[in-house]
N, C-alpha and C. Protein backbone atom coordinates (compact mmCIF):
# COMPACT_ATOMS: atom_id res chain seq x y z
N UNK A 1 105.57 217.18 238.18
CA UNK A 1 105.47 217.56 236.78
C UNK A 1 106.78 217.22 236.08
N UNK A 2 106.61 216.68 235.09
CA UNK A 2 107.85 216.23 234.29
C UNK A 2 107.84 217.42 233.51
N UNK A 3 109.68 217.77 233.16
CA UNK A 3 109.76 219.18 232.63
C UNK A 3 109.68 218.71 231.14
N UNK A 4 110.88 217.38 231.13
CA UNK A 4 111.52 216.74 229.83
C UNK A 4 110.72 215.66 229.15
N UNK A 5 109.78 215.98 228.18
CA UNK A 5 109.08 214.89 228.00
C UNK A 5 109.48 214.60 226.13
N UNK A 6 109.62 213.09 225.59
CA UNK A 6 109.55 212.80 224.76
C UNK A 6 110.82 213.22 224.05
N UNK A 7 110.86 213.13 223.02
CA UNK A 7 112.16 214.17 221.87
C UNK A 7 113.28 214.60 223.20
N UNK A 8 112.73 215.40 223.58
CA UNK A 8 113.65 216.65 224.22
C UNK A 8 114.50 216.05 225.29
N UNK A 9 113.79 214.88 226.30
CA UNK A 9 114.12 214.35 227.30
C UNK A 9 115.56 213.06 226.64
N UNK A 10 114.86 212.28 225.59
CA UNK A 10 115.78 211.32 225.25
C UNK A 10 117.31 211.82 224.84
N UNK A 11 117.19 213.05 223.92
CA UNK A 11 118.05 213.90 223.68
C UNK A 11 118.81 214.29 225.14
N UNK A 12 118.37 214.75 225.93
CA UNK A 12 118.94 215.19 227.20
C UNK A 12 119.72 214.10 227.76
N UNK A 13 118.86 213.14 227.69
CA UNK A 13 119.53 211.32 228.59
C UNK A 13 120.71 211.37 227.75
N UNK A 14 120.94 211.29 226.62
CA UNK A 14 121.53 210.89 225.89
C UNK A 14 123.04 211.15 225.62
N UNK A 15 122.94 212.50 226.13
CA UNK A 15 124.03 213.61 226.41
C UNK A 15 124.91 213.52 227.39
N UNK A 16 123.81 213.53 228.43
CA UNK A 16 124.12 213.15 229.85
C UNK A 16 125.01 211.69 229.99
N UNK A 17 124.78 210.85 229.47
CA UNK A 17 125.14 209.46 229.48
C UNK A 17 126.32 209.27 228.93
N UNK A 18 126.56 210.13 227.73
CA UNK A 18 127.70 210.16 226.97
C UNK A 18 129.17 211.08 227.58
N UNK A 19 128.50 211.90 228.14
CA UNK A 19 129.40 212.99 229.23
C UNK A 19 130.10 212.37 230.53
N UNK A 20 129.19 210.91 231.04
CA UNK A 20 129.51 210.47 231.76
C UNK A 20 130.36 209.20 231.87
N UNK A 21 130.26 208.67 230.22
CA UNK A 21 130.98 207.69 230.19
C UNK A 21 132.46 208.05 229.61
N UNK A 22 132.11 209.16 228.96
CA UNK A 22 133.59 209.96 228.60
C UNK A 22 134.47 210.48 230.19
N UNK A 23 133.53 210.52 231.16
CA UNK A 23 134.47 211.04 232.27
C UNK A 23 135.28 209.46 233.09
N UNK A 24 133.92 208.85 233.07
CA UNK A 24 134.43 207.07 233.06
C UNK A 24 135.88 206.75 232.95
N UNK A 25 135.43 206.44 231.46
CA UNK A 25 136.70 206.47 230.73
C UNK A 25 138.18 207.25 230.79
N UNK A 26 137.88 208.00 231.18
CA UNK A 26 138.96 209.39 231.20
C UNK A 26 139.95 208.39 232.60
N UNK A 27 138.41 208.13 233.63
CA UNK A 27 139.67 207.71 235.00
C UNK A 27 140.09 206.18 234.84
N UNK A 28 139.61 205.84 233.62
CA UNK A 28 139.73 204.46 233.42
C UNK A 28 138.87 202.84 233.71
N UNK A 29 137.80 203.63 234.04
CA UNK A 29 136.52 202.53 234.43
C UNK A 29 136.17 201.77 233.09
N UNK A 30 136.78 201.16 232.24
CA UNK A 30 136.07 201.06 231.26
C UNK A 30 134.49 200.15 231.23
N UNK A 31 134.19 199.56 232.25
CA UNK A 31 132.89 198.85 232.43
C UNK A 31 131.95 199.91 232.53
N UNK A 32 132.02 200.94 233.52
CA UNK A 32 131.12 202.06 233.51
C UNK A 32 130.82 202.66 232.10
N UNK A 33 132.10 203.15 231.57
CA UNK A 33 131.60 203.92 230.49
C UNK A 33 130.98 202.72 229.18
N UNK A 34 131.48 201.57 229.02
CA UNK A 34 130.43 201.01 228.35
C UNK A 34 128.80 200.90 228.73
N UNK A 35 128.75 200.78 230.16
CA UNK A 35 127.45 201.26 230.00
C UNK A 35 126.59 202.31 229.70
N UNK A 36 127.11 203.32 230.06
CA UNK A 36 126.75 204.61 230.10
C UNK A 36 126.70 204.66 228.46
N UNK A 37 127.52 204.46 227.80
CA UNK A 37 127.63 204.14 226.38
C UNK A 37 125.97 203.77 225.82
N UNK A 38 125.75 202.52 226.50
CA UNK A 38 124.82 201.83 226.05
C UNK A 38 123.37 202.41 226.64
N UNK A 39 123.66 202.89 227.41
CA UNK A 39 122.09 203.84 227.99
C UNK A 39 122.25 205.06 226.70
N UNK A 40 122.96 205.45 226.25
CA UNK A 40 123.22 206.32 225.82
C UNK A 40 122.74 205.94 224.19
N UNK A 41 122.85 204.69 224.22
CA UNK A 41 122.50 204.22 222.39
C UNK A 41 120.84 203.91 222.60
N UNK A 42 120.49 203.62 223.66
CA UNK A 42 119.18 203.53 223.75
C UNK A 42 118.68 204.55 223.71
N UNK A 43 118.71 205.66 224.39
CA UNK A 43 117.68 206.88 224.08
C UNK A 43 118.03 207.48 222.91
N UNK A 44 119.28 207.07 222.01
CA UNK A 44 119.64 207.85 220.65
C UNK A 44 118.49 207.17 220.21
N UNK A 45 118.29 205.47 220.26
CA UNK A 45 117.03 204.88 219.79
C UNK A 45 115.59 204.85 219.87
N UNK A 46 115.66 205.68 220.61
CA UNK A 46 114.09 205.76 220.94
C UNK A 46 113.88 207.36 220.68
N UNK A 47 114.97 208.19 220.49
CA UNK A 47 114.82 209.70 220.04
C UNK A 47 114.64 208.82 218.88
N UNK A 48 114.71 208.50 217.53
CA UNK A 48 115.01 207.79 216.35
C UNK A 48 113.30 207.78 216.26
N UNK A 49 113.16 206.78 217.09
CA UNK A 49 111.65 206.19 217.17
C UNK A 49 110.47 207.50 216.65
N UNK A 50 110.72 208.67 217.84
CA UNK A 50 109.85 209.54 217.88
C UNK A 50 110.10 210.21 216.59
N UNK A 51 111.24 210.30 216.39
CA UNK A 51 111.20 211.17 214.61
C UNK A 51 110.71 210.74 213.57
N UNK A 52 110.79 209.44 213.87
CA UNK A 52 109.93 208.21 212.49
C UNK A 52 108.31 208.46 212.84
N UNK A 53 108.02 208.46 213.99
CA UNK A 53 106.33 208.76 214.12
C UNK A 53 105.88 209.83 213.00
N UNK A 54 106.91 211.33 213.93
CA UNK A 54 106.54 212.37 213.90
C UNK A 54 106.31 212.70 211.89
């Protein structure tokens, strides 16, 4: 059973991704945290998506 579905989940990714590229960054990975960055602009984009439906 998925707990996080839709809205709530992308929001969650989104957080998560950003928390992680800030810790990235912090030790100096900067390749990691650009990605994490960029996973992170995608589910801002697709949270986006679902609010334009809704």
């Amino acid at each position: 059973m998925d707990v996080f579905i839709g809205a709530e989940h992308e929001r969650f990714v989104a957080e998560m991704c950003l928390r992680a590229a800030f810790k990235k960054l912090k030790v100096g990975d900067v390749y990691l945290a650009v990605k994490r960055t960029e996973d992170a602009l995608r589910s801002l984009k697709v949270l986006q998506e679902i609010k334009k439906a809704n």
